[in-house]
PDB file of N, CA and C in Angstrom:
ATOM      1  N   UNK A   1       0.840  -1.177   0.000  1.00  0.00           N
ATOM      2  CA  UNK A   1       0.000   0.000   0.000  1.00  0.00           C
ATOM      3  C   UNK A   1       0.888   1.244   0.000  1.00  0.00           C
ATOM      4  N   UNK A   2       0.894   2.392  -0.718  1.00  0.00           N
ATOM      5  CA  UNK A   2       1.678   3.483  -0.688  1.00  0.00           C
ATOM      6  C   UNK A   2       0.830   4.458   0.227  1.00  0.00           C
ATOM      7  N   UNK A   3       2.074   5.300   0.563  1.00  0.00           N
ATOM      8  CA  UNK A   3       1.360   5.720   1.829  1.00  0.00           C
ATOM      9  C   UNK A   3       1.475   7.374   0.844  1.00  0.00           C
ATOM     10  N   UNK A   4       0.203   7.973   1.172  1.00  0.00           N
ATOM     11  CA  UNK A   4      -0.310   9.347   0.593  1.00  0.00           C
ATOM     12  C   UNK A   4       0.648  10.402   1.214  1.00  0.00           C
ATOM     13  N   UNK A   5       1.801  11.235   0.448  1.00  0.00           N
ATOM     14  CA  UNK A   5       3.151  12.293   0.917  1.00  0.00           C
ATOM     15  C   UNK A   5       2.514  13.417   0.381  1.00  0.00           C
ATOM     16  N   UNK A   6       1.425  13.955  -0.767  1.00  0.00           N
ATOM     17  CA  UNK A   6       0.823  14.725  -1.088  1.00  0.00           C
ATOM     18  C   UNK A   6       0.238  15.667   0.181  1.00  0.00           C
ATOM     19  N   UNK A   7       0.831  17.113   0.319  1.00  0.00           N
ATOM     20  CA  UNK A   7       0.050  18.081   1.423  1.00  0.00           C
ATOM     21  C   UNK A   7      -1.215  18.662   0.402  1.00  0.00           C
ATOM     22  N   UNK A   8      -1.122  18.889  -0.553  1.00  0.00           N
ATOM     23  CA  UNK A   8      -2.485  19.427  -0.764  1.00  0.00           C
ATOM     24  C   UNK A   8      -3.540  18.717  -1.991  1.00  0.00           C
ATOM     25  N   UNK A   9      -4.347  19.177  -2.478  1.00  0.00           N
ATOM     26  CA  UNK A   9      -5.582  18.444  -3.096  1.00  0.00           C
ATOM     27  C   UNK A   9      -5.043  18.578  -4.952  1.00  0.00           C
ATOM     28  N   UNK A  10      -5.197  17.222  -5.249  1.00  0.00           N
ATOM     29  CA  UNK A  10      -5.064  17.512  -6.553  1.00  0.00           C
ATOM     30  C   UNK A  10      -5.716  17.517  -7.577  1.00  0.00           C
ATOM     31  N   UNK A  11      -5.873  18.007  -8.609  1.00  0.00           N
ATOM     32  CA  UNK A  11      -7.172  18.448  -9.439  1.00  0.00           C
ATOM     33  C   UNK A  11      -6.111  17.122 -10.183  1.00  0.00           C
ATOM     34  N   UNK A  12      -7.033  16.386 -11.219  1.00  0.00           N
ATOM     35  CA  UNK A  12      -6.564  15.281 -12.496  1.00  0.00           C
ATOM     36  C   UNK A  12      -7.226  15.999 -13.324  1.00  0.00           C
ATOM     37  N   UNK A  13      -6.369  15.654 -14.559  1.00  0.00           N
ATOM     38  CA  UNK A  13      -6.896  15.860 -16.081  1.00  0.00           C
ATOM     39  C   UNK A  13      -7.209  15.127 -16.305  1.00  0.00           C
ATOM     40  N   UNK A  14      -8.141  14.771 -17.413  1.00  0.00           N
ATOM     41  CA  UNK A  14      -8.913  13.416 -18.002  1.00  0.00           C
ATOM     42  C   UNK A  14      -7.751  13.254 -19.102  1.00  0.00           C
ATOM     43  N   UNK A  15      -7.528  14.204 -19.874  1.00  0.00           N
ATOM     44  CA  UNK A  15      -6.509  14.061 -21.054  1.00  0.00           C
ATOM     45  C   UNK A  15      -5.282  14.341 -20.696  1.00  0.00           C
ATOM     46  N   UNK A  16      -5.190  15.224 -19.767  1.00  0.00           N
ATOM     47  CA  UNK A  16      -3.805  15.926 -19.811  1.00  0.00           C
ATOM     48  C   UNK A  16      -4.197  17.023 -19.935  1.00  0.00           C
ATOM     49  N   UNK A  17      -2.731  17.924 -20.006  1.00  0.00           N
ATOM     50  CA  UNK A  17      -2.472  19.062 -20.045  1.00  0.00           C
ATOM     51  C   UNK A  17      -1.499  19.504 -20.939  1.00  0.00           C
ATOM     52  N   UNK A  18      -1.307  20.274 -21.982  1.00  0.00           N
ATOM     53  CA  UNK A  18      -0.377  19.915 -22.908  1.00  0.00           C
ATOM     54  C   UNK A  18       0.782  21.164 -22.120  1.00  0.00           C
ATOM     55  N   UNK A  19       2.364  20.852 -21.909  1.00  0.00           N
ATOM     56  CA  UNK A  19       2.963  22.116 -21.449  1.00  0.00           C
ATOM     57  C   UNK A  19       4.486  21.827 -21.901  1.00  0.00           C
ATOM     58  N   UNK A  20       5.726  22.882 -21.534  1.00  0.00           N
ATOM     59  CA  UNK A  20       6.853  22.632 -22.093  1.00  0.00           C
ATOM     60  C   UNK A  20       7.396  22.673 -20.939  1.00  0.00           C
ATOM     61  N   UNK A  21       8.877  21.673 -20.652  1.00  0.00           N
ATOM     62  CA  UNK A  21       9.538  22.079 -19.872  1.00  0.00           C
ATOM     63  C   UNK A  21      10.843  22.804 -20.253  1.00  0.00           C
ATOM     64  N   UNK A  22      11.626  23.531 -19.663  1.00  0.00           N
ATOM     65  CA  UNK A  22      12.536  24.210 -19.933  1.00  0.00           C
ATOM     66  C   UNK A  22      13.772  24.208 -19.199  1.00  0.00           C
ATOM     67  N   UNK A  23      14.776  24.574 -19.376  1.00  0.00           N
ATOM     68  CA  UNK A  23      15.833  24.442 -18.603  1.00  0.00           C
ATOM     69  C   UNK A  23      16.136  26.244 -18.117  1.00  0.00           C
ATOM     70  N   UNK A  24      16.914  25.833 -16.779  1.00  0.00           N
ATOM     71  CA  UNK A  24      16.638  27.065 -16.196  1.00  0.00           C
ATOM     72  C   UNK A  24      17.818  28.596 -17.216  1.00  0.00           C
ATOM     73  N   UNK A  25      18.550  27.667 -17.591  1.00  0.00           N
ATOM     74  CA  UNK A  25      19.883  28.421 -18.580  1.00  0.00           C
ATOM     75  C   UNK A  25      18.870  28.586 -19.641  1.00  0.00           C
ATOM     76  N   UNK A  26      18.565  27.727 -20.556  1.00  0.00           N
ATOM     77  CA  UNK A  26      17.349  27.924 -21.748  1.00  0.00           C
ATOM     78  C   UNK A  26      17.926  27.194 -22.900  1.00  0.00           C
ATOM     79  N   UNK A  27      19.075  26.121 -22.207  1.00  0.00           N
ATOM     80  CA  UNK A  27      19.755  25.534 -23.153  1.00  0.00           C
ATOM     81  C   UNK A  27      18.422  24.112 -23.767  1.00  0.00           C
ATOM     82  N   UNK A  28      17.515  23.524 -22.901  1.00  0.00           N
ATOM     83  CA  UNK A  28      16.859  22.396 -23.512  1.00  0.00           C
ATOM     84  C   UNK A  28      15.426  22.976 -23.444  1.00  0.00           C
ATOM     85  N   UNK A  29      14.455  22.247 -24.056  1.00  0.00           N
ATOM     86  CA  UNK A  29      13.380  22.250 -23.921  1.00  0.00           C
ATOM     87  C   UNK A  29      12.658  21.173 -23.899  1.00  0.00           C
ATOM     88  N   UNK A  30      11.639  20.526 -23.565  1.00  0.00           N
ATOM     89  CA  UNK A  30      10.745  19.232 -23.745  1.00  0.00           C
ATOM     90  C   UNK A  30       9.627  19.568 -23.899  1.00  0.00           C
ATOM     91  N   UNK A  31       8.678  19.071 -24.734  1.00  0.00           N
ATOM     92  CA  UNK A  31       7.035  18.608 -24.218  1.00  0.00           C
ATOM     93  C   UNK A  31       6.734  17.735 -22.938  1.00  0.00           C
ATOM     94  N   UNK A  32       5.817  17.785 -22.694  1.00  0.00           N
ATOM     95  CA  UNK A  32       5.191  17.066 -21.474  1.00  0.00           C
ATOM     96  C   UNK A  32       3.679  17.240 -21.615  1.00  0.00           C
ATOM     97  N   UNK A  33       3.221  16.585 -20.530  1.00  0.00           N
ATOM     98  CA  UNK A  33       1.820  16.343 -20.300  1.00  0.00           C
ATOM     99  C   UNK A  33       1.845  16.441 -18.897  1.00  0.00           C
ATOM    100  N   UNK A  34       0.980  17.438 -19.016  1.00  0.00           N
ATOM    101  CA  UNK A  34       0.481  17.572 -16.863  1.00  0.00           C
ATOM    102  C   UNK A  34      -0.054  16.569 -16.839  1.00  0.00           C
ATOM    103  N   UNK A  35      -0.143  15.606 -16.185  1.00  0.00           N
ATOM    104  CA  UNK A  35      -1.737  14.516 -15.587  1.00  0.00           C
ATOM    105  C   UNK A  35      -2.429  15.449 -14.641  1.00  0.00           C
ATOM    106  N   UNK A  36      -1.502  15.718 -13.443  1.00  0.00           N
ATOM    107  CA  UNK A  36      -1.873  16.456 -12.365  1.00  0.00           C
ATOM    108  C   UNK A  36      -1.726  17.497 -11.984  1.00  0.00           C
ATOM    109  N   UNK A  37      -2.172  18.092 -10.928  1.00  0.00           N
ATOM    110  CA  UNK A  37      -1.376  19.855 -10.376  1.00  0.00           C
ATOM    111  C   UNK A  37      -2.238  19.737  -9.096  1.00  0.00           C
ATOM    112  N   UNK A  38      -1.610  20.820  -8.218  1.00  0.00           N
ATOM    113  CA  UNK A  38      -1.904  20.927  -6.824  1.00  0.00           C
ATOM    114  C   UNK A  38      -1.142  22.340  -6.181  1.00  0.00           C
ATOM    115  N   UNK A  39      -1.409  22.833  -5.201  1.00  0.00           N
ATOM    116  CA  UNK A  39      -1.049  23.845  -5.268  1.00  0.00           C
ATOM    117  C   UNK A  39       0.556  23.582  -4.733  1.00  0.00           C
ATOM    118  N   UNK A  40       0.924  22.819  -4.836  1.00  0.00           N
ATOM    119  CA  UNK A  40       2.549  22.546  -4.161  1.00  0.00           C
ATOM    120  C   UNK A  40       3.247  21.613  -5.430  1.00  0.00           C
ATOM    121  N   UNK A  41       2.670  21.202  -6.192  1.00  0.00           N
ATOM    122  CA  UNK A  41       3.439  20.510  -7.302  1.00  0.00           C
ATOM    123  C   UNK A  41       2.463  19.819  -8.399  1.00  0.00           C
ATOM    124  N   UNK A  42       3.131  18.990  -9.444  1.00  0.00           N
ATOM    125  CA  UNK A  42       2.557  17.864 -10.211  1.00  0.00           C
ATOM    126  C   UNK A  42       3.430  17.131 -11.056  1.00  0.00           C
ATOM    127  N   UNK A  43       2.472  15.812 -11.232  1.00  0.00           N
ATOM    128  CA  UNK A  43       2.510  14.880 -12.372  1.00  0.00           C
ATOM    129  C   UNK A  43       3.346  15.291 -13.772  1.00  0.00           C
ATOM    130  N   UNK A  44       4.096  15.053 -14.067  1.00  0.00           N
ATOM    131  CA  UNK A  44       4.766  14.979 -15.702  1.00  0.00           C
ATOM    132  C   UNK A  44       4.982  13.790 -16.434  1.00  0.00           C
ATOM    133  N   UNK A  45       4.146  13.792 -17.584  1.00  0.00           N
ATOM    134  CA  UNK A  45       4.578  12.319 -18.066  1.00  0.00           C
ATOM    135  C   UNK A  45       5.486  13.494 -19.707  1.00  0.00           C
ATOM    136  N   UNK A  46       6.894  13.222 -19.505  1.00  0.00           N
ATOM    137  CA  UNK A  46       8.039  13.497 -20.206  1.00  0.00           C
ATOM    138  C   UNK A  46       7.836  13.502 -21.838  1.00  0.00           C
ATOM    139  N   UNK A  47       7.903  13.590 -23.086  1.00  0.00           N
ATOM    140  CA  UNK A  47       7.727  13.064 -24.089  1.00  0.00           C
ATOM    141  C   UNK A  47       9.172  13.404 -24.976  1.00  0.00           C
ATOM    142  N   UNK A  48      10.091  12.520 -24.940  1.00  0.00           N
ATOM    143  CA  UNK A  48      11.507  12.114 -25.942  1.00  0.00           C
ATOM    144  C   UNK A  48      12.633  11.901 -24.320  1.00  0.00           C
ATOM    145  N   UNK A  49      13.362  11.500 -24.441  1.00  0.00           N
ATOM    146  CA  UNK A  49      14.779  11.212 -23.468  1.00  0.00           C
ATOM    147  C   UNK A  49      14.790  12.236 -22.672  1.00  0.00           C
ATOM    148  N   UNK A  50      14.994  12.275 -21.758  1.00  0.00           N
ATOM    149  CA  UNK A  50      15.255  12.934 -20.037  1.00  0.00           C
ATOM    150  C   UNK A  50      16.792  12.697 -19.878  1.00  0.00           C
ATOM    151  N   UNK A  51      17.804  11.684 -20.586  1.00  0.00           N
ATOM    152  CA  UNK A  51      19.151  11.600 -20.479  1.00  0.00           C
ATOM    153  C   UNK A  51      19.929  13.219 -20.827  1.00  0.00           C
ATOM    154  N   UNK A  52      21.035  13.209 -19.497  1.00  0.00           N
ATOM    155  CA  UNK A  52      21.684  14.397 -19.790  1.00  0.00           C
ATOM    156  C   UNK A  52      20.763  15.365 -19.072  1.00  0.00           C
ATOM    157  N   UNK A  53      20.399  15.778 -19.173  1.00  0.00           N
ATOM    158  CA  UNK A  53      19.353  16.614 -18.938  1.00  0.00           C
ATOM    159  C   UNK A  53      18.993  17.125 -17.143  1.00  0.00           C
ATOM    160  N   UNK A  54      19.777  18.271 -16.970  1.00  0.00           N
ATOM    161  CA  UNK A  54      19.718  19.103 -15.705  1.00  0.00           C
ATOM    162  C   UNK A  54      18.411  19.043 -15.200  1.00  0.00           C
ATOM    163  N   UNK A  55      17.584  18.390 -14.644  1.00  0.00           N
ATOM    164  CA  UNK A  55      16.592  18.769 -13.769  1.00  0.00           C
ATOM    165  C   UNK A  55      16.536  18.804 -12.453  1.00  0.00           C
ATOM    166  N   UNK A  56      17.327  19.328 -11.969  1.00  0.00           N
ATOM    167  CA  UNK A  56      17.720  19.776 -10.440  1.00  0.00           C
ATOM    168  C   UNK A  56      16.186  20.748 -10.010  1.00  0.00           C
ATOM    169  N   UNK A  57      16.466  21.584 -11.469  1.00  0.00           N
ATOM    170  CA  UNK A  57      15.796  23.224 -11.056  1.00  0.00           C
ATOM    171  C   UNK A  57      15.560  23.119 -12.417  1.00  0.00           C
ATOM    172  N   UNK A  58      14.156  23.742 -13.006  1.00  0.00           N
ATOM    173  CA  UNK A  58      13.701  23.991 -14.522  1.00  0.00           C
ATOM    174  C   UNK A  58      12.707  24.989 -14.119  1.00  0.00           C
ATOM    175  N   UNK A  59      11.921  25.106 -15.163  1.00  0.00           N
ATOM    176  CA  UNK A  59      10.858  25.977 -15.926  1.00  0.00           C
ATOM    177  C   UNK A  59       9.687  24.616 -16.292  1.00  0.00           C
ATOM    178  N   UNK A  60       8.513  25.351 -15.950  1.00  0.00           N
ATOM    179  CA  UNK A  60       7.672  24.338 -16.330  1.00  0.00           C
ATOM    180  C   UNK A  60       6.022  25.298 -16.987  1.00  0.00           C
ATOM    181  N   UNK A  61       6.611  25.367 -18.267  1.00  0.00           N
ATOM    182  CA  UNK A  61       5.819  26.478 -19.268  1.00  0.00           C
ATOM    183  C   UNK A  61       4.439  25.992 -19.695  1.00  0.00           C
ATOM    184  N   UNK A  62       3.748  26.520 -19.182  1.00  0.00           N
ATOM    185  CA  UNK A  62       2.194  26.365 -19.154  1.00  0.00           C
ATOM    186  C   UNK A  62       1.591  27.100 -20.193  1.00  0.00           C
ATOM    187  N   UNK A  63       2.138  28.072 -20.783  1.00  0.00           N
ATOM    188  CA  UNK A  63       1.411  28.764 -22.197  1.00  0.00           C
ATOM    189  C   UNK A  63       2.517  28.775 -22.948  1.00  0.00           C
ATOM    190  N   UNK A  64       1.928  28.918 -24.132  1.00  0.00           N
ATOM    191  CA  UNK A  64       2.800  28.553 -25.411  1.00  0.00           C
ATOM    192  C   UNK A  64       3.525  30.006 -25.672  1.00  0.00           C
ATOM    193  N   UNK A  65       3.896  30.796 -25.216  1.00  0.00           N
ATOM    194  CA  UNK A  65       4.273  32.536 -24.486  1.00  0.00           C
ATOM    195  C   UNK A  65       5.276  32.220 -23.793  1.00  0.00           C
ATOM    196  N   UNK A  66       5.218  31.483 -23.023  1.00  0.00           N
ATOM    197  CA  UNK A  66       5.776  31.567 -21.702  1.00  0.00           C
ATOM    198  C   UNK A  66       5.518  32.477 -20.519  1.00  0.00           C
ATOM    199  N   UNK A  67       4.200  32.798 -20.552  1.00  0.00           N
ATOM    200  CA  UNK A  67       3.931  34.068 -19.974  1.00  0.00           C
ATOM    201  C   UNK A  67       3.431  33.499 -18.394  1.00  0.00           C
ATOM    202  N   UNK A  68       2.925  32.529 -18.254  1.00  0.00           N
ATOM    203  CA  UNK A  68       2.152  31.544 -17.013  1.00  0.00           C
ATOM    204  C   UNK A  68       3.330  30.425 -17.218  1.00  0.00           C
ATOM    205  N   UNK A  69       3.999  30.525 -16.257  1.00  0.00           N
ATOM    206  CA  UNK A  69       5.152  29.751 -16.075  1.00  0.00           C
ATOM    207  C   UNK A  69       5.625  28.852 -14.507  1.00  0.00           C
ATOM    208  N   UNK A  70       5.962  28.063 -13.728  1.00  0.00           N
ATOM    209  CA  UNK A  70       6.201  27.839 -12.351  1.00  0.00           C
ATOM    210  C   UNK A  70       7.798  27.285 -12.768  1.00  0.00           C
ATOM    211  N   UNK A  71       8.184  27.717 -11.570  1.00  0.00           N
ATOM    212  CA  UNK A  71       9.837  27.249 -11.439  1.00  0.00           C
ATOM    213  C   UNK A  71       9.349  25.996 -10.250  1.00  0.00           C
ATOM    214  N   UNK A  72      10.288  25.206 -11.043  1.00  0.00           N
ATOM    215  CA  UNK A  72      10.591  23.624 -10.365  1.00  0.00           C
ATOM    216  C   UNK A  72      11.592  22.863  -9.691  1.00  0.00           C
ATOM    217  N   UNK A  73      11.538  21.897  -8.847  1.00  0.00           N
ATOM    218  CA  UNK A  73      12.292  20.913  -8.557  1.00  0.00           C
ATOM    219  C   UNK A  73      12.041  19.359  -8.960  1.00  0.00           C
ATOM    220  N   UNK A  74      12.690  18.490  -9.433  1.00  0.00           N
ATOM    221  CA  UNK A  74      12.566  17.654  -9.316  1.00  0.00           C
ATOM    222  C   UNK A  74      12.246  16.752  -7.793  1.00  0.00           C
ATOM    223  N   UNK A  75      10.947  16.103  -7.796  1.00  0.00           N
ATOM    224  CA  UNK A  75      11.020  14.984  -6.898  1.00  0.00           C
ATOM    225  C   UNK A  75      10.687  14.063  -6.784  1.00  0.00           C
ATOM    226  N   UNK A  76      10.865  13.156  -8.249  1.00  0.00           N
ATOM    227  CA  UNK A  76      10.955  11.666  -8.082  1.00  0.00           C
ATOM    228  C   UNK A  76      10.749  11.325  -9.832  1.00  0.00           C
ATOM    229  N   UNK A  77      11.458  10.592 -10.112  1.00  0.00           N
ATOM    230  CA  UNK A  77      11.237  10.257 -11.948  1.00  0.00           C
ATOM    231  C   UNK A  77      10.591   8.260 -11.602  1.00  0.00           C
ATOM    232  N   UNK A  78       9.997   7.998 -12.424  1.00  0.00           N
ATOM    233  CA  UNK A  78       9.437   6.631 -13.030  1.00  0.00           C
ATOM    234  C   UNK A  78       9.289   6.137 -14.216  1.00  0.00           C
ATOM    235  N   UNK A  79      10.726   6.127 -15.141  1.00  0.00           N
ATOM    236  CA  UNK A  79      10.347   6.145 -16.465  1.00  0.00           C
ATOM    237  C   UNK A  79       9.860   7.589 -17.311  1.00  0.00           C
ATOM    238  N   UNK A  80       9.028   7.589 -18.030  1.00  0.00           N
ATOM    239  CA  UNK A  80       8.394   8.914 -18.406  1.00  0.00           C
ATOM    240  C   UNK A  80       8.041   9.300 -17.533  1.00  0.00           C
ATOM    241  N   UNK A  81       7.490   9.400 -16.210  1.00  0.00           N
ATOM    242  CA  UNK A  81       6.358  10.410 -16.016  1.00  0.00           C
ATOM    243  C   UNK A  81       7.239  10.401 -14.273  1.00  0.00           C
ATOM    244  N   UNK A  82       7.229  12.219 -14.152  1.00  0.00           N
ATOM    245  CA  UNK A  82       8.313  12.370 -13.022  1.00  0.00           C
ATOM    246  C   UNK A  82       7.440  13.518 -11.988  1.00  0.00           C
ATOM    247  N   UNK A  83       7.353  13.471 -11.051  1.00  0.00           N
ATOM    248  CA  UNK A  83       6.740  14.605  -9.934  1.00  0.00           C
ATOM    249  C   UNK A  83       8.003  15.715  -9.725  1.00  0.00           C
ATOM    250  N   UNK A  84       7.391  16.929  -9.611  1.00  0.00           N
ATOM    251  CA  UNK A  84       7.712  17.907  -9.307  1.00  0.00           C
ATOM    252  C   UNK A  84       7.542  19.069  -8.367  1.00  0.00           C
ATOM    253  N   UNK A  85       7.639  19.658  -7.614  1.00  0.00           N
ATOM    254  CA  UNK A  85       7.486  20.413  -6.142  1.00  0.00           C
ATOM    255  C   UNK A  85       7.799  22.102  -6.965  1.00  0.00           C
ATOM    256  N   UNK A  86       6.766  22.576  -6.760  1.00  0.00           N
ATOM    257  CA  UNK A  86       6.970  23.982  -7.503  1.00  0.00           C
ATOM    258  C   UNK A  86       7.621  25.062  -6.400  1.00  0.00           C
ATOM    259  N   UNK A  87       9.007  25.916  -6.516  1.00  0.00           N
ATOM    260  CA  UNK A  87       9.511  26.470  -6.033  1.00  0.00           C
ATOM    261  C   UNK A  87       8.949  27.974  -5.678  1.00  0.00           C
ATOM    262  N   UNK A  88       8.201  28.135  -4.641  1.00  0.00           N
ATOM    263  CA  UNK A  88       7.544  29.987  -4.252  1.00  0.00           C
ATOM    264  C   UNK A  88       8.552  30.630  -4.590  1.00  0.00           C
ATOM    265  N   UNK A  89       8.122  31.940  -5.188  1.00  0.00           N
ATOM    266  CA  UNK A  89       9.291  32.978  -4.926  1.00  0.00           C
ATOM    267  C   UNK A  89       9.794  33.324  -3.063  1.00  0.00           C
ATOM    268  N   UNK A  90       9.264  33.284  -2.330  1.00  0.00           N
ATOM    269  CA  UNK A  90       9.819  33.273  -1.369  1.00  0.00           C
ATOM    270  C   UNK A  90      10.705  32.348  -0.763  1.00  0.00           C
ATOM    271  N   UNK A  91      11.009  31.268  -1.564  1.00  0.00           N
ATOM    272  CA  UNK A  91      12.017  30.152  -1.390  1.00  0.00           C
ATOM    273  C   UNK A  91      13.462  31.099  -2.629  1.00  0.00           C
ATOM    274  N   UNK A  92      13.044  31.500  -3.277  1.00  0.00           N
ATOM    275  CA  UNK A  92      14.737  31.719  -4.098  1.00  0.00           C
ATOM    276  C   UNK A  92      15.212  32.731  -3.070  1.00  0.00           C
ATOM    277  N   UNK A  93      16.625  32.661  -3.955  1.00  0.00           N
ATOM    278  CA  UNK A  93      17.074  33.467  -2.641  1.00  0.00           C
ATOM    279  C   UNK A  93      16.980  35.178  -2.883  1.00  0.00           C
ATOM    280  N   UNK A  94      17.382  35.547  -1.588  1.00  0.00           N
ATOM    281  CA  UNK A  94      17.503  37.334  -1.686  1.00  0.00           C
ATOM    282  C   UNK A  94      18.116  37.904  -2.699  1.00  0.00           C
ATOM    283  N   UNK A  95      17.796  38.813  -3.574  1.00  0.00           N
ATOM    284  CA  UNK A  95      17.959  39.359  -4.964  1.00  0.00           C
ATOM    285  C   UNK A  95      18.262  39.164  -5.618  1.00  0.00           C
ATOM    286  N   UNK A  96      16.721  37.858  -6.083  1.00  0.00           N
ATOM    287  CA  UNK A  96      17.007  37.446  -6.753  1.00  0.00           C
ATOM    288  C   UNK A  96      15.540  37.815  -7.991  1.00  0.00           C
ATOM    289  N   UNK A  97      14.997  38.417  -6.718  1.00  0.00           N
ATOM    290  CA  UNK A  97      13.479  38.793  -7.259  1.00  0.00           C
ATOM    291  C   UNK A  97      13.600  39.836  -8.551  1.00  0.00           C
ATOM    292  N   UNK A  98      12.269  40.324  -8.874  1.00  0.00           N
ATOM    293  CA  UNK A  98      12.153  40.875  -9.785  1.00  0.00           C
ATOM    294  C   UNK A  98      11.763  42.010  -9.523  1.00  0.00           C
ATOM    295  N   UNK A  99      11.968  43.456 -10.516  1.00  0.00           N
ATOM    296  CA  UNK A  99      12.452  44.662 -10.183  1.00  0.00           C
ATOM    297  C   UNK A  99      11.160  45.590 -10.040  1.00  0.00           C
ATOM    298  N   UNK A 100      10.988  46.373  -9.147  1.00  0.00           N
ATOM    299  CA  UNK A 100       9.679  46.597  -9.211  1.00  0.00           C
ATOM    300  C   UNK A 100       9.292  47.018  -9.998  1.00  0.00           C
ATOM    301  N   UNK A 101       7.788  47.068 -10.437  1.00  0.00           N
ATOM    302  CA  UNK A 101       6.679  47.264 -12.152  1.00  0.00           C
ATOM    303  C   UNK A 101       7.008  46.381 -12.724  1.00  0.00           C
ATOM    304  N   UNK A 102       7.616  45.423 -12.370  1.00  0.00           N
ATOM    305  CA  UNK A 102       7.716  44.242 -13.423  1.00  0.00           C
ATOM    306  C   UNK A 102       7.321  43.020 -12.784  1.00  0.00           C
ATOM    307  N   UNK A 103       5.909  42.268 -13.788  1.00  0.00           N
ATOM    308  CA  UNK A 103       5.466  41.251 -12.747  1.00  0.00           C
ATOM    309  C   UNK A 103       5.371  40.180 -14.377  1.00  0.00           C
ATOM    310  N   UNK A 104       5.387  38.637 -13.486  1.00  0.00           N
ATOM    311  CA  UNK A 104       5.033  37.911 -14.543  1.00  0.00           C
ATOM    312  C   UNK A 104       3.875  36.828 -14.245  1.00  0.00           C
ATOM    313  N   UNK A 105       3.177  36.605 -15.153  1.00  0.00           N
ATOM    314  CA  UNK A 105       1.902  35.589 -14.620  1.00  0.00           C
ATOM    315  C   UNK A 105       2.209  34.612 -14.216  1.00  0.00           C
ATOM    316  N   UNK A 106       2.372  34.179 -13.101  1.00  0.00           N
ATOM    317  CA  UNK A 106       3.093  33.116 -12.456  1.00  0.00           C
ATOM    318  C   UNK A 106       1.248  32.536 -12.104  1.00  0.00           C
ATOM    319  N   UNK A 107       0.974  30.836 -12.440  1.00  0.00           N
ATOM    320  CA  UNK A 107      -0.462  30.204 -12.409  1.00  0.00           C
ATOM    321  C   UNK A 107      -0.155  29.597 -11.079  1.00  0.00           C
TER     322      UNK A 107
END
C-alpha cells in the first residue's frame, strides 16, 4: 500500500495538459503532459529522453508565451512520467526577485 506524501488536493486531467519544460539556462526544452497539479506541485509524463538533462531546477511552461510559467524541482522520476514540487518565490534566494513594475503571470 503506498502511503499518501501529497500536502495538498489535486485536481486530475482526463486528457492531460499539454505544457513545455525548460531548462533554467534555456539551453533544452521538452514537451510534457500535466496529468496532475496541486497547489505545491505535479505529475509529468516526459515526451523524448530525459538523459543528460539538468533537472535539479527547470521551468515548467504552461502557455505557449511563456507568460504563465512555475519554477521547479525535481522529486521523483518513473520512467516517463516524473513529480515535481513547484519552487515559491519566497524560497529563491535574496535578490534574486524581480524589479519593481515588473510582474510575470506566475499560475
Amino acid at each position: 500500500m503506498v502511503t499518501e506524501r501529497r500536502k495538498g488536493e489535486r485536481i486530475t486531467f482526463e486528457r492531460g495538459f499539454n505544457a513545455h519544460m525548460m531548462g533554467i539556462d534555456g539551453t533544452w526544452r521538452r514537451d510534457c503532459t500535466m496529468e496532475d497539479i496541486s497547489e505545491t506541485g505535479a505529475k509529468l509524463t516526459v515526451e523524448g529522453s530525459m538523459e543528460g538533462l539538468n533537472l535539479k531546477e527547470f521551468f515548467l511552461l504552461l502557455s505557449s508565451t511563456g507568460l504563465a510559467y512555475r519554477r521547479c524541482e525535481l522529486a521523483w522520476v518513473n520512467g516517463d512520467t516524473l513529480g515535481v514540487n513547484f519552487i515559491k518565490a519566497a524560497e529563491k534566494k535574496k535578490g534574486m526577485g524581480r524589479r519593481p513594475g515588473t510582474a510575470a503571470a506566475e499560475v
